[in-house]
Protein backbone atom coordinates (compact mmCIF):
# COMPACT_ATOMS: atom_id res chain seq x y z
CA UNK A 1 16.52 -27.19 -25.88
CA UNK A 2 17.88 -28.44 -29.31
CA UNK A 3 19.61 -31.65 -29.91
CA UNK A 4 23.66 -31.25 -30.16
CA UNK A 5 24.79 -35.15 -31.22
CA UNK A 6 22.18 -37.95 -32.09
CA UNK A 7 23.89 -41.14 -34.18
CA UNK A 8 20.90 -43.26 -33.93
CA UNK A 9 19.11 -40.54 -35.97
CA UNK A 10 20.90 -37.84 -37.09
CA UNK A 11 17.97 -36.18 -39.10
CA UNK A 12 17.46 -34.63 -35.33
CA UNK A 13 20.36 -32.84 -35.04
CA UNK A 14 20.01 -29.25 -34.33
CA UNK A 15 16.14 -29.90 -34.06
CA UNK A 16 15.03 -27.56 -31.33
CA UNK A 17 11.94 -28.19 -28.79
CA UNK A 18 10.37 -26.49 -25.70
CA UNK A 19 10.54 -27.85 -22.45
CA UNK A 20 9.34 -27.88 -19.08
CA UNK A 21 10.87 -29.00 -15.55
CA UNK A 22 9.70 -31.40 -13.91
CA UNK A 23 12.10 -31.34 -11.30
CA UNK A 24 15.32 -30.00 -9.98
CA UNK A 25 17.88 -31.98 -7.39
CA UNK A 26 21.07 -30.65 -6.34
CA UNK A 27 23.18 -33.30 -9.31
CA UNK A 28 20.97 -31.84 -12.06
CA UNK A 29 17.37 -31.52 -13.65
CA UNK A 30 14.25 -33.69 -15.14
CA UNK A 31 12.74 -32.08 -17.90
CA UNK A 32 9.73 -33.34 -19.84
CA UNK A 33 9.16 -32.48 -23.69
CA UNK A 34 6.38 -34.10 -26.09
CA UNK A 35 9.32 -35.68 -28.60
CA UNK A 36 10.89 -38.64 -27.98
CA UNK A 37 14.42 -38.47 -27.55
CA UNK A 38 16.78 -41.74 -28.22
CA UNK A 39 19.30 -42.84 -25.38
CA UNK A 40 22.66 -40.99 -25.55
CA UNK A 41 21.70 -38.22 -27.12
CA UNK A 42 23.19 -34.73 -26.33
CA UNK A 43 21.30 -32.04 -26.04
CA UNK A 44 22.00 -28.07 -25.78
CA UNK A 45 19.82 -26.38 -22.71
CA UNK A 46 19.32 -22.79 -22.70
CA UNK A 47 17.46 -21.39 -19.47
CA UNK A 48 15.83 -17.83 -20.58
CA UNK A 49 15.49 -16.98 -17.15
CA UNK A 50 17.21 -14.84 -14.55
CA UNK A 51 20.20 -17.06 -13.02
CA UNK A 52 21.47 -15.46 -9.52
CA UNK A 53 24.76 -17.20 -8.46
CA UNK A 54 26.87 -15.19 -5.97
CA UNK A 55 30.51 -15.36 -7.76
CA UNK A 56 31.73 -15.55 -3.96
CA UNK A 57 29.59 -18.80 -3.52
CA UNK A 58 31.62 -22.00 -2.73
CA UNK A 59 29.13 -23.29 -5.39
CA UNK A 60 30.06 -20.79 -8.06
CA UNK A 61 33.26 -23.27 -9.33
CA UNK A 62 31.12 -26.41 -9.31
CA UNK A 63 27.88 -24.22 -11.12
CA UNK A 64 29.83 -23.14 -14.00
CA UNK A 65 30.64 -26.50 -14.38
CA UNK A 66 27.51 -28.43 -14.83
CA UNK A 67 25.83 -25.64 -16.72
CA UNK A 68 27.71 -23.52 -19.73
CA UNK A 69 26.80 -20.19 -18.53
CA UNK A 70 27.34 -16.77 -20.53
CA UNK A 71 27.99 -14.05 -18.68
């Protein structure tokens, strides 16, 4: 994860961190890292894992939408 856009303290930007999740719901993710990040922050999230979406899903559409995937 690395922070995209902080104006309440820009000496973060492009700061990267790990993370872990904490959990995942069908709307999004909670993940957990040890650095406090300030409210309204943007953040980039890159999963280094194996993503399987079927590109004949009904969810494909709305999956490339909430996540920036590369394929």
């Amino acid at each position: 994860m690395a922070v995209s856009r902080c104006t309440t303290q820009p000496q973060l930007n492009v700061t990267s961190m790990t993370c872990t999740t904490v959990d995942v719901f069908e709307t999004g993710m909670k993940l957990a890292t040890g650095m406090a990040i300030p409210v309204a922050t943007r953040l980039r999230l890159r999963l280094d894992v194996g993503l399987l979406i079927d590109d004949e899903s009904q969810d494909f559409v709305d999956s490339t939408r909430m996540f920036e995937l590369d394929f």
